[in-house]
N, C-alpha and C. Protein backbone atom coordinates (compact mmCIF):
# COMPACT_ATOMS: atom_id res chain seq x y z
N UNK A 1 -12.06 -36.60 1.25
CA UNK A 1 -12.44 -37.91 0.75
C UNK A 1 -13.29 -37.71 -0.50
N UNK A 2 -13.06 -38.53 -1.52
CA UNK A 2 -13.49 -38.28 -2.47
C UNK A 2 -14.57 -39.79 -2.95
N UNK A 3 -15.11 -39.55 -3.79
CA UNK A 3 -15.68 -40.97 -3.68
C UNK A 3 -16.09 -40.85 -5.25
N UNK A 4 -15.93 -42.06 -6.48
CA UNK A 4 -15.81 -42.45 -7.65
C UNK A 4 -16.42 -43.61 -8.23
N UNK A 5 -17.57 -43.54 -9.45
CA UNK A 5 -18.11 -44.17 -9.71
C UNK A 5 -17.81 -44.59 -10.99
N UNK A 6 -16.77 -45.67 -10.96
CA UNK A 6 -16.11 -46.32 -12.21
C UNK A 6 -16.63 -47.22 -12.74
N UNK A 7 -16.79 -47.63 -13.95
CA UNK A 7 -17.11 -48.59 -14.93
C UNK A 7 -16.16 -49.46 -15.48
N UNK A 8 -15.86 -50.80 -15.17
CA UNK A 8 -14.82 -51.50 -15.70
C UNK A 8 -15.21 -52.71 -16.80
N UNK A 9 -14.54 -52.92 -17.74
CA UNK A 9 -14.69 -53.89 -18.97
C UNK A 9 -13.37 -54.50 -19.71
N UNK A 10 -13.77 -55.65 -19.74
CA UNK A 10 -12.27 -56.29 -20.49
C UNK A 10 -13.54 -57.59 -21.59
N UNK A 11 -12.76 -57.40 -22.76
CA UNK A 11 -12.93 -58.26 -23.03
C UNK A 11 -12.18 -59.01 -24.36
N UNK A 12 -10.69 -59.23 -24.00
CA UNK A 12 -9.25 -60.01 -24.49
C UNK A 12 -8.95 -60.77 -22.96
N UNK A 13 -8.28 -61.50 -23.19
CA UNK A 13 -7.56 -62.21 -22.49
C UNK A 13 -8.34 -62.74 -21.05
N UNK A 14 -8.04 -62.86 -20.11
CA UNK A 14 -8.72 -63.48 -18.75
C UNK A 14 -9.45 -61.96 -18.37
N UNK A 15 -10.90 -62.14 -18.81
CA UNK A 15 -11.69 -61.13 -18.80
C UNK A 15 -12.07 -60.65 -17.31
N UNK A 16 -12.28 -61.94 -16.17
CA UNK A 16 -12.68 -61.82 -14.88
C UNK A 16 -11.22 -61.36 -14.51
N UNK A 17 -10.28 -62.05 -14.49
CA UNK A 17 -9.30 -61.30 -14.19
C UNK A 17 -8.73 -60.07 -14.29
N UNK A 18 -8.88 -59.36 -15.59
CA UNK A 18 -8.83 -58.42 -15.66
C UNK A 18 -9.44 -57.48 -14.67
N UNK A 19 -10.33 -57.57 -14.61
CA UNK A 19 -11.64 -56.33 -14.12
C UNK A 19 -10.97 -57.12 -12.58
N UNK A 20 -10.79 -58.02 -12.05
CA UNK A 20 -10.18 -58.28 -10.75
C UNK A 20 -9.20 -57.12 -10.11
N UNK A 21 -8.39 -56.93 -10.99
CA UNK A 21 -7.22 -56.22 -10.80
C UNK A 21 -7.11 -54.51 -10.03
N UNK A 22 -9.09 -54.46 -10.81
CA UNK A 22 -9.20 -53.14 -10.37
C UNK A 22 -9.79 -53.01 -9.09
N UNK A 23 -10.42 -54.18 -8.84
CA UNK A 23 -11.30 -54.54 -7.45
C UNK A 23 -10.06 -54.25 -6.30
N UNK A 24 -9.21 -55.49 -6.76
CA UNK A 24 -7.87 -55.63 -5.89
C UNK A 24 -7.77 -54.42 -5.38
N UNK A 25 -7.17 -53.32 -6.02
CA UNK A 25 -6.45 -52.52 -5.85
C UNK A 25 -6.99 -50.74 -5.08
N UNK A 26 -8.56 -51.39 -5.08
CA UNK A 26 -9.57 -50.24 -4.19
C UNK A 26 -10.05 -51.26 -3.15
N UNK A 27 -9.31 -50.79 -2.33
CA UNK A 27 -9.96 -52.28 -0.87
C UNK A 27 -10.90 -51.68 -0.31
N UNK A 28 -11.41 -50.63 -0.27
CA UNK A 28 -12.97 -50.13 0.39
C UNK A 28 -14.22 -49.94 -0.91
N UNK A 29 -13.79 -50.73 -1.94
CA UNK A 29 -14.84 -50.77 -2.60
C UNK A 29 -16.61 -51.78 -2.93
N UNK A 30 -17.05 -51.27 -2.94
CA UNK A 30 -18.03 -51.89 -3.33
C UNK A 30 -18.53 -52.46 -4.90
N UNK A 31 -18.64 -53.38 -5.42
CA UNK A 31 -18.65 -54.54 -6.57
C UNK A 31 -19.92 -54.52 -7.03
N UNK A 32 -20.38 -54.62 -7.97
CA UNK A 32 -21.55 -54.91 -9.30
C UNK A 32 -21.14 -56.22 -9.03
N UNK A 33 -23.02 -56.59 -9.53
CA UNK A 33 -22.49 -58.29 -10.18
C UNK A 33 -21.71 -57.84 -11.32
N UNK A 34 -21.32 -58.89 -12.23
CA UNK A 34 -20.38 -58.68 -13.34
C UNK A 34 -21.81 -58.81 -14.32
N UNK A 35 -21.73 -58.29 -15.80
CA UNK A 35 -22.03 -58.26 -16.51
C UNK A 35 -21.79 -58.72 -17.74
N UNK A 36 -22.00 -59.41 -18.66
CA UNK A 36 -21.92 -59.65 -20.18
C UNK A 36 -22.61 -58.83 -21.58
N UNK A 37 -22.00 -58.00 -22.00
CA UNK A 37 -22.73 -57.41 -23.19
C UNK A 37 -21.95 -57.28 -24.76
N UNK A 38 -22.50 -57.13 -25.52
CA UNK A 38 -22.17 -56.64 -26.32
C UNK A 38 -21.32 -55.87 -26.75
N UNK A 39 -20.44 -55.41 -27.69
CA UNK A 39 -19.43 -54.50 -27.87
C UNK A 39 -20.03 -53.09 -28.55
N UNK A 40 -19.94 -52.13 -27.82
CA UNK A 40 -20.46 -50.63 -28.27
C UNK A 40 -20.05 -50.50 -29.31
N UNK A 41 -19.99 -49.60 -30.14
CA UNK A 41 -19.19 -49.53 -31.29
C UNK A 41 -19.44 -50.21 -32.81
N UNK A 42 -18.33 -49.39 -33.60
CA UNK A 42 -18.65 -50.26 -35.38
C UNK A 42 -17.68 -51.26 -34.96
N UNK A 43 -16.54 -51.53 -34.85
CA UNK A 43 -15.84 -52.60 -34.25
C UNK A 43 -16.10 -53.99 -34.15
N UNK A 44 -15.76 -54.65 -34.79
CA UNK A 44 -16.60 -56.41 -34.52
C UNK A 44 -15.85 -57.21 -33.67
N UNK A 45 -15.87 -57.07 -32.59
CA UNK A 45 -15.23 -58.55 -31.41
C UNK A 45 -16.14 -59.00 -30.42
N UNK A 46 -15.34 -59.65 -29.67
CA UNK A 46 -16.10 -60.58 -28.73
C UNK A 46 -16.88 -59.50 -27.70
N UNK A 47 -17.26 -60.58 -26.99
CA UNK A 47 -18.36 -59.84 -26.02
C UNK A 47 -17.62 -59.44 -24.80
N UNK A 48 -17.79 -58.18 -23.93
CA UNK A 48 -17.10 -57.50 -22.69
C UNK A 48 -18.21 -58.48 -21.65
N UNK A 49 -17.29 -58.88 -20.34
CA UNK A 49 -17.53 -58.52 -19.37
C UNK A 49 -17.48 -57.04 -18.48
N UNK A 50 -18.21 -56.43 -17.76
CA UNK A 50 -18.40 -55.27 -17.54
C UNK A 50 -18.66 -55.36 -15.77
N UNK A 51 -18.69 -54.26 -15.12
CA UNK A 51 -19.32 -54.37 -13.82
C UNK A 51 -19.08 -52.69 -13.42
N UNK A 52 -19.40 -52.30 -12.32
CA UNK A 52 -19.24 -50.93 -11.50
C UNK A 52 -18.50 -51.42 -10.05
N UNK A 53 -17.45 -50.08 -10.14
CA UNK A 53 -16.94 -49.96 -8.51
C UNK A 53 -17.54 -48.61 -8.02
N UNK A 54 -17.84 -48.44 -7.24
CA UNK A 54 -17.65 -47.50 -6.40
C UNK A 54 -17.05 -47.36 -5.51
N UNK A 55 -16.17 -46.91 -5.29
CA UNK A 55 -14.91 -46.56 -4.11
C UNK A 55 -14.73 -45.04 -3.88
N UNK A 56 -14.34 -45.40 -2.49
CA UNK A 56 -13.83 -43.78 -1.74
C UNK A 56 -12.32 -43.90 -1.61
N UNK A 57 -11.60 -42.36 -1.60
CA UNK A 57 -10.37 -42.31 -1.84
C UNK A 57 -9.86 -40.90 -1.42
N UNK A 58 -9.60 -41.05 0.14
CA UNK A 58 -9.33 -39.61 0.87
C UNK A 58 -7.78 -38.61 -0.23
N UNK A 59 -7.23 -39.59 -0.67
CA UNK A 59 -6.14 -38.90 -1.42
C UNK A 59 -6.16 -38.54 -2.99
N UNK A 60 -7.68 -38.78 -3.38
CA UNK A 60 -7.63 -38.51 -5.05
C UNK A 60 -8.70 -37.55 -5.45
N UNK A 61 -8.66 -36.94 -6.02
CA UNK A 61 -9.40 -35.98 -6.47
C UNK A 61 -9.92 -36.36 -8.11
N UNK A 62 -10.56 -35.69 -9.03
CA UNK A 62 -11.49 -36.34 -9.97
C UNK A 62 -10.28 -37.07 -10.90
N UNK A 63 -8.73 -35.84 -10.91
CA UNK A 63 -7.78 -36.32 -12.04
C UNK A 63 -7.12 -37.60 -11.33
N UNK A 64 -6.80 -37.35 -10.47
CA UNK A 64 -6.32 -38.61 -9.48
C UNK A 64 -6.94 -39.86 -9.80
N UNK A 65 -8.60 -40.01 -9.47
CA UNK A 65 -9.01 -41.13 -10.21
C UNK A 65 -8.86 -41.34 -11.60
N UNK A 66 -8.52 -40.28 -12.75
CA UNK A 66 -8.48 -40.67 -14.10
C UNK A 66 -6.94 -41.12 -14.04
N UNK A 67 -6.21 -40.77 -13.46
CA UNK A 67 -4.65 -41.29 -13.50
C UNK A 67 -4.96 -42.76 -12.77
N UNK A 68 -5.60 -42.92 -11.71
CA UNK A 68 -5.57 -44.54 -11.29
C UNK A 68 -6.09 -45.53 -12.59
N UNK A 69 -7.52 -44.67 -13.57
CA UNK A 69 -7.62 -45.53 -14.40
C UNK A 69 -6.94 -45.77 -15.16
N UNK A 70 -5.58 -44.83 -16.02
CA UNK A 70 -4.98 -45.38 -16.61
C UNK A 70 -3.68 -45.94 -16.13
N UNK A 71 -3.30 -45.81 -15.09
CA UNK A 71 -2.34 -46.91 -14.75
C UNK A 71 -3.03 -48.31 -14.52
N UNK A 72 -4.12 -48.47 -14.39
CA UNK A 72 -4.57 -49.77 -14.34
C UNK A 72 -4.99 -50.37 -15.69
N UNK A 73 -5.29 -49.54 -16.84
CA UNK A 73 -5.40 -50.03 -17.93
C UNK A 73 -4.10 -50.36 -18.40
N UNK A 74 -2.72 -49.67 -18.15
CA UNK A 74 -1.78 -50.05 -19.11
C UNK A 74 -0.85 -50.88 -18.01
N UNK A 75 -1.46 -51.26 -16.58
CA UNK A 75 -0.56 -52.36 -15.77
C UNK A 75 -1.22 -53.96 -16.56
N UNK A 76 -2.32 -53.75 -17.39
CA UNK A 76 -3.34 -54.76 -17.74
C UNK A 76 -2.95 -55.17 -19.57
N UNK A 77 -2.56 -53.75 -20.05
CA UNK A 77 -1.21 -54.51 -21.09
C UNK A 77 -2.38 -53.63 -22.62
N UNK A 78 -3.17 -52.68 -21.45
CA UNK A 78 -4.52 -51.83 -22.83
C UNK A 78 -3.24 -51.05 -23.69
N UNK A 79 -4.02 -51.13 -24.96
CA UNK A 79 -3.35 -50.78 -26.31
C UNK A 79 -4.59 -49.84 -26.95
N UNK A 80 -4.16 -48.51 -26.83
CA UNK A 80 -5.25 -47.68 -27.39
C UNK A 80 -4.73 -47.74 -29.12
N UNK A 81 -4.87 -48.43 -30.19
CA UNK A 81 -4.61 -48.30 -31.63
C UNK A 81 -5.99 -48.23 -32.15
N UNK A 82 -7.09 -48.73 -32.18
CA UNK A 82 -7.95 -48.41 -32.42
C UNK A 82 -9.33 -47.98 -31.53
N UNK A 83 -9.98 -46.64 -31.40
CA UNK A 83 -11.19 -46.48 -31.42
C UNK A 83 -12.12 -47.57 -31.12
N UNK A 84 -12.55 -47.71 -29.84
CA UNK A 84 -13.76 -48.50 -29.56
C UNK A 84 -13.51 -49.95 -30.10
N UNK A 85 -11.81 -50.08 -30.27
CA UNK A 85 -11.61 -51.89 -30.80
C UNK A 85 -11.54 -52.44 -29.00
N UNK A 86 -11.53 -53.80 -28.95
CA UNK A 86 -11.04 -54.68 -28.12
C UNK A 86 -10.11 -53.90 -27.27
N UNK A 87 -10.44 -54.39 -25.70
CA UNK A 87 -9.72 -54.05 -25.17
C UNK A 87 -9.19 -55.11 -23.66
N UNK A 88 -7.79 -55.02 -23.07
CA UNK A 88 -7.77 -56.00 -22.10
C UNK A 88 -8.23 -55.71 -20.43
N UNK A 89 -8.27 -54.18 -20.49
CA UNK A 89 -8.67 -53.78 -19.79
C UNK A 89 -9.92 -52.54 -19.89
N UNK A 90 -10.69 -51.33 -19.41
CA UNK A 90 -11.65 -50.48 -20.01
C UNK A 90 -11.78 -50.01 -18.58
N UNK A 91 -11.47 -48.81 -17.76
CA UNK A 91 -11.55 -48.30 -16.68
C UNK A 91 -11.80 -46.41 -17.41
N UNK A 92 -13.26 -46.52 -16.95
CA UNK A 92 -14.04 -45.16 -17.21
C UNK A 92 -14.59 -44.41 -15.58
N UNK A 93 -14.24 -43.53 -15.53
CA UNK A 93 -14.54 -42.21 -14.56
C UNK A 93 -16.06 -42.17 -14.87
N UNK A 94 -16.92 -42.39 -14.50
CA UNK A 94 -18.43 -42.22 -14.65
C UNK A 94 -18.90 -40.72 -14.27
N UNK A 95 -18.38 -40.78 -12.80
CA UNK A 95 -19.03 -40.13 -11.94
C UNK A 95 -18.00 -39.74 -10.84
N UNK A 96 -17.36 -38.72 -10.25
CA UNK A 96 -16.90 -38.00 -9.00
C UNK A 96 -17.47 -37.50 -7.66
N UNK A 97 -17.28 -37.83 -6.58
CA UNK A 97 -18.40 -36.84 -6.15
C UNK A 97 -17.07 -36.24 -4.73
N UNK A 98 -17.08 -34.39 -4.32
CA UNK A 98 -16.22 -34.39 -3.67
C UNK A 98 -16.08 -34.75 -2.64
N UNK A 99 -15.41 -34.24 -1.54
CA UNK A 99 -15.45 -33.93 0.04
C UNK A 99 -16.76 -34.29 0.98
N UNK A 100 -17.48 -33.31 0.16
CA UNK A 100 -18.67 -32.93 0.58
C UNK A 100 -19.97 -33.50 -0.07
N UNK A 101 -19.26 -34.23 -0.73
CA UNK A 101 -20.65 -34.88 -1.22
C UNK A 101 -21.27 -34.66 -2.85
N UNK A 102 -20.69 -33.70 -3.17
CA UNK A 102 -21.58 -33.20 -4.09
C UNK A 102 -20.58 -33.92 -5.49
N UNK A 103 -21.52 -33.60 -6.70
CA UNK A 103 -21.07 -34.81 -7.76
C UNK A 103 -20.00 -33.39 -8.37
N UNK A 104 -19.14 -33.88 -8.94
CA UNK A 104 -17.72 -33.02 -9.58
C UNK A 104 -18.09 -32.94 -11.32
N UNK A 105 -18.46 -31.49 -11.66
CA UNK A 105 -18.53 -31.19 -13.06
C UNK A 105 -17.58 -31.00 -13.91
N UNK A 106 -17.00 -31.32 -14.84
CA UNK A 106 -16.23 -30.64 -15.36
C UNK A 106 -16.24 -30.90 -17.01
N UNK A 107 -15.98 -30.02 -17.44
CA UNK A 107 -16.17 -30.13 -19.48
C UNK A 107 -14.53 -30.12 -19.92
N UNK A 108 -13.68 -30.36 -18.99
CA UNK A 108 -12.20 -30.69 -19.93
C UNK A 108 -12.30 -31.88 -20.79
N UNK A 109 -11.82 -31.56 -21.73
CA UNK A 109 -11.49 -32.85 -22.97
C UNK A 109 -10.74 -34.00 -22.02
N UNK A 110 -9.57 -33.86 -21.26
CA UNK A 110 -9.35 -34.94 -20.55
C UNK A 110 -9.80 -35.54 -19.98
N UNK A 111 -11.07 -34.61 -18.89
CA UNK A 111 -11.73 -35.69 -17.77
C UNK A 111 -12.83 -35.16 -17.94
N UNK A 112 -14.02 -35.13 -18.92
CA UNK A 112 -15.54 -34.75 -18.95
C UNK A 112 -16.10 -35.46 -17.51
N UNK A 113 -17.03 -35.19 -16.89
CA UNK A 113 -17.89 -35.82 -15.80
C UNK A 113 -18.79 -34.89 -15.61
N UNK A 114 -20.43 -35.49 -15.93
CA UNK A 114 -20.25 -37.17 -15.97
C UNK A 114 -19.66 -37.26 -17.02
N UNK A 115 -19.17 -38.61 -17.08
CA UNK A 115 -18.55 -39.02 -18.62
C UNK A 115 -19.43 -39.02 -19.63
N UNK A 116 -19.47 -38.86 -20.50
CA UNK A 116 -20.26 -38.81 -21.94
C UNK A 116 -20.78 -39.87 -22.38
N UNK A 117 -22.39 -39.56 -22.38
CA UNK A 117 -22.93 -41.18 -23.21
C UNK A 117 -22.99 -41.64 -21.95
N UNK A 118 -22.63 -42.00 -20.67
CA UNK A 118 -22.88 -42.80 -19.43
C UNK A 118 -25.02 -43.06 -19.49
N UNK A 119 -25.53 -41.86 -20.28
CA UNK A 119 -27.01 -41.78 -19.84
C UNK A 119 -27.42 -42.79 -20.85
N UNK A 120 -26.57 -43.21 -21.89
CA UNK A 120 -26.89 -44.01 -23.03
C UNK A 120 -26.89 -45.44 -23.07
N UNK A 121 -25.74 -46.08 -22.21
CA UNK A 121 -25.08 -47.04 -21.99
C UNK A 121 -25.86 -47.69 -20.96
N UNK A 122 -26.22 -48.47 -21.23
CA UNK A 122 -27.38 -50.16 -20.13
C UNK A 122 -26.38 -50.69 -19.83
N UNK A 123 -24.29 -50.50 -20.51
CA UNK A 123 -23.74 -51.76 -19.84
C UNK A 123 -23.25 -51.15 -18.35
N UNK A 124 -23.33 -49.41 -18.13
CA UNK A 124 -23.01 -49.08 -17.39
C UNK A 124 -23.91 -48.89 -16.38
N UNK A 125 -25.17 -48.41 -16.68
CA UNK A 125 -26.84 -48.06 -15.86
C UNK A 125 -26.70 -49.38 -15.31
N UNK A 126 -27.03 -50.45 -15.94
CA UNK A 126 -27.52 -51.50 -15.26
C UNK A 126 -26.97 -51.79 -14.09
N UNK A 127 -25.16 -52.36 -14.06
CA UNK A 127 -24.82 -52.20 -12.86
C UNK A 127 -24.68 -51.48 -11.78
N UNK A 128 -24.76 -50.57 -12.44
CA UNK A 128 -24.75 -49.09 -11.62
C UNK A 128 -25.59 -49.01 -10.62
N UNK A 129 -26.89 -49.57 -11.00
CA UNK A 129 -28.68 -49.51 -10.15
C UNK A 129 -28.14 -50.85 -9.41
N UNK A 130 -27.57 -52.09 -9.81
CA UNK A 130 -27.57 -53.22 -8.95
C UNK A 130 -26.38 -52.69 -7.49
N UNK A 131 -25.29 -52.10 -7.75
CA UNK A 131 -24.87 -51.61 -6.68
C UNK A 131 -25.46 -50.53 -5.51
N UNK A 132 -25.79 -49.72 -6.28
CA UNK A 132 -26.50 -48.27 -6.00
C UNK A 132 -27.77 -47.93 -5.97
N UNK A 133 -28.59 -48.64 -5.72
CA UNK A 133 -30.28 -48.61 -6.08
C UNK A 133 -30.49 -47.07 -6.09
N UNK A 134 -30.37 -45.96 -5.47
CA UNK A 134 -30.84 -45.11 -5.59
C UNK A 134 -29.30 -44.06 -6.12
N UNK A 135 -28.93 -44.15 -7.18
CA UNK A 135 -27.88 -43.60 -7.59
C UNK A 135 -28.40 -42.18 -9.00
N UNK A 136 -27.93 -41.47 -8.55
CA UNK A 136 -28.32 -40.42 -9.57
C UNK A 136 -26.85 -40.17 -10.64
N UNK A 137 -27.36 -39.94 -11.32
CA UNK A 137 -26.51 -39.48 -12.51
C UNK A 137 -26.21 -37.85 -12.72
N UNK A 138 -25.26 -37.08 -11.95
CA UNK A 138 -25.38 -35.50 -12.07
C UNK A 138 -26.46 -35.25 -12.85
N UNK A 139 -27.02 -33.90 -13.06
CA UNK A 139 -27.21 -33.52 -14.46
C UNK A 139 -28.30 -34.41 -15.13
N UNK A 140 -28.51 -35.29 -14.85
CA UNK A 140 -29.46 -36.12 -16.00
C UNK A 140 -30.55 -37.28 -15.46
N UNK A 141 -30.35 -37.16 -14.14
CA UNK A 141 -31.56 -37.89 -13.68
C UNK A 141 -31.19 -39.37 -13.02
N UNK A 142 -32.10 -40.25 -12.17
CA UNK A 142 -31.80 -40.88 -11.33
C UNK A 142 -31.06 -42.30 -12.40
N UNK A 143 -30.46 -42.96 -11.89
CA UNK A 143 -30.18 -43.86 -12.79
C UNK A 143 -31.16 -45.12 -13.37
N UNK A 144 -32.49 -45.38 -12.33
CA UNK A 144 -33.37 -46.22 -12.46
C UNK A 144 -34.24 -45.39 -13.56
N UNK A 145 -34.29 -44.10 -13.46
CA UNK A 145 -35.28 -43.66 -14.92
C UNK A 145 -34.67 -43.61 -15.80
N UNK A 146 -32.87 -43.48 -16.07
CA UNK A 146 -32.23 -43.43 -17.32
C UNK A 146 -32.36 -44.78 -17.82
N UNK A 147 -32.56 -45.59 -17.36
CA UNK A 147 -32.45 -47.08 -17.59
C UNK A 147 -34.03 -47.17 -18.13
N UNK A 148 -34.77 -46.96 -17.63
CA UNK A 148 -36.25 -47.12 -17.81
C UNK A 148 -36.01 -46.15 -19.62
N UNK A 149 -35.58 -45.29 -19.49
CA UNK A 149 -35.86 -44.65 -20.98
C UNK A 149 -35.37 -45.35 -21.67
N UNK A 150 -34.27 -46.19 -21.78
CA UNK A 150 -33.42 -47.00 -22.81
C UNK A 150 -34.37 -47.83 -23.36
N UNK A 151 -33.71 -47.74 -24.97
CA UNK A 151 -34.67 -48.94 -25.87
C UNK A 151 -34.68 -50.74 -25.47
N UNK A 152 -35.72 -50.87 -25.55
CA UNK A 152 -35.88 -52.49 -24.77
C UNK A 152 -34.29 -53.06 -25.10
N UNK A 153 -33.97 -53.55 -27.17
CA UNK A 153 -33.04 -54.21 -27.39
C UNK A 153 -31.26 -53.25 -26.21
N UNK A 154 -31.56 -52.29 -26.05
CA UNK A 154 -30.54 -51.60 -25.38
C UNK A 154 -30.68 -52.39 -23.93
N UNK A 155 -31.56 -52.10 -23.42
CA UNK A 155 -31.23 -52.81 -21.65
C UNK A 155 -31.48 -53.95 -21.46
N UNK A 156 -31.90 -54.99 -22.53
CA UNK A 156 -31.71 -56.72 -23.24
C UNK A 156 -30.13 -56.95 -23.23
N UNK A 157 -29.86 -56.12 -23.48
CA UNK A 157 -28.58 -56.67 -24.15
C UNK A 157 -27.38 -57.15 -23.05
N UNK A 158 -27.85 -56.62 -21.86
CA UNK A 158 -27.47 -56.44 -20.78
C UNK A 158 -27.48 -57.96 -19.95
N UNK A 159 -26.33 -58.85 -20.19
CA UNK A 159 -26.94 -59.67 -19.42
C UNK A 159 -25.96 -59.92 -17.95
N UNK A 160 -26.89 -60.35 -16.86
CA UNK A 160 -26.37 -61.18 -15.53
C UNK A 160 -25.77 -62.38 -15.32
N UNK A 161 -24.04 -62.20 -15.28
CA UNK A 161 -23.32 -63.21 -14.94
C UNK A 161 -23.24 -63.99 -13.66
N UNK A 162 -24.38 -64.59 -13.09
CA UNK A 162 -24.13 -65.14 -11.57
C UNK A 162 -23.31 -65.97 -11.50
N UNK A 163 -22.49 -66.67 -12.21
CA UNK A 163 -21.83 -67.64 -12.34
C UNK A 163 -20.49 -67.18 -12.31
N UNK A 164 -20.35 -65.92 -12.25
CA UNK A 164 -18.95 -64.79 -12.14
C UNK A 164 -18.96 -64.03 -10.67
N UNK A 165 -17.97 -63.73 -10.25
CA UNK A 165 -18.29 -62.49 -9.27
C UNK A 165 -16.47 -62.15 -8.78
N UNK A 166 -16.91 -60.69 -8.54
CA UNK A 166 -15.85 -59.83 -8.09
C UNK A 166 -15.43 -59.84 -6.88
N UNK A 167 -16.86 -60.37 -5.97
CA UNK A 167 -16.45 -60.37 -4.55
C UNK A 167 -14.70 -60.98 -3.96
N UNK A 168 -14.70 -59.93 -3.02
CA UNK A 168 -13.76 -60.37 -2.42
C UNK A 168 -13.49 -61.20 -1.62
């Protein structure tokens, strides 16, 4: 059993829906509130909805989950043409952890983990701590102090959609 700490974001087309799709399709998962932020990047578009799954998955291993994310990005209609442009779907591998518990390292160009920049990102920390209160980040420290280091306008930017939700 493997267990995976994904980051999901859409923000084209039916944004809650989107990020639905991925909920759907991990039925032992656990849901973030949803999130609203800003777009990372030089790129100028609209604003992402965002949230965290964490799900377990006795049949996938770290590549296994990077193959679920991209069949769910391109069942969702994602168009990689530009770099950090708009997207309809956004399913990122955060975090692995194996069998046994322990978090899954790896430095391949295909599947880095943790993923890169995850210690940087408030759209990912934030939900991350609302699912996971005591969630560590391999390598780099608990997720409530990575969040605490971020620049104010960085974990501002971060806002709580209660008026949204993933629940099932």
């Amino acid at each position: 059993m493997t267990r995976a700490v994904l980051s999901i974001g859409s923000n084209l087309g039916d944004r809650l829906a989107n990020l639905a799709t991925v909920v759907a399709a991990l039925n032992a998962a656990r849901v973030s509130p949803v999130y609203e932020t800003a777009p990372w990047g030089p790129i100028a578009q609209d604003d992402y909805l965002n949230a965290i799954v964490v799900a377990d998955a006795p049949e996938r291993d770290a590549s296994g989950w990077l193959s679920f994310a991209h069949a769910a990005e391109q069942a969702a209609g994602r168009v990689r043409d530009v770099r950090w442009g708009p997207r309809t779907l956004d399913v990122d591998v955060v975090q692995v952890h194996d069998s046994a518990g322990a978090p899954v390292m790896s430095d391949d160009p295909a599947l880095t983990l943790p993923h890169p920049r995850t210690s940087e990102r408030a759209f990912v920390l934030v939900p991350w701590l609302a699912v996971e209160p005591d969630a560590v980040l391999a390598g780099q420290g608990t997720v409530r102090e990575l969040i605490a280091a971020l620049p104010d306008d960085e974990r501002n930017s971060v806002r709580r959609r209660d008026d949204l939700s993933l629940e099932r």
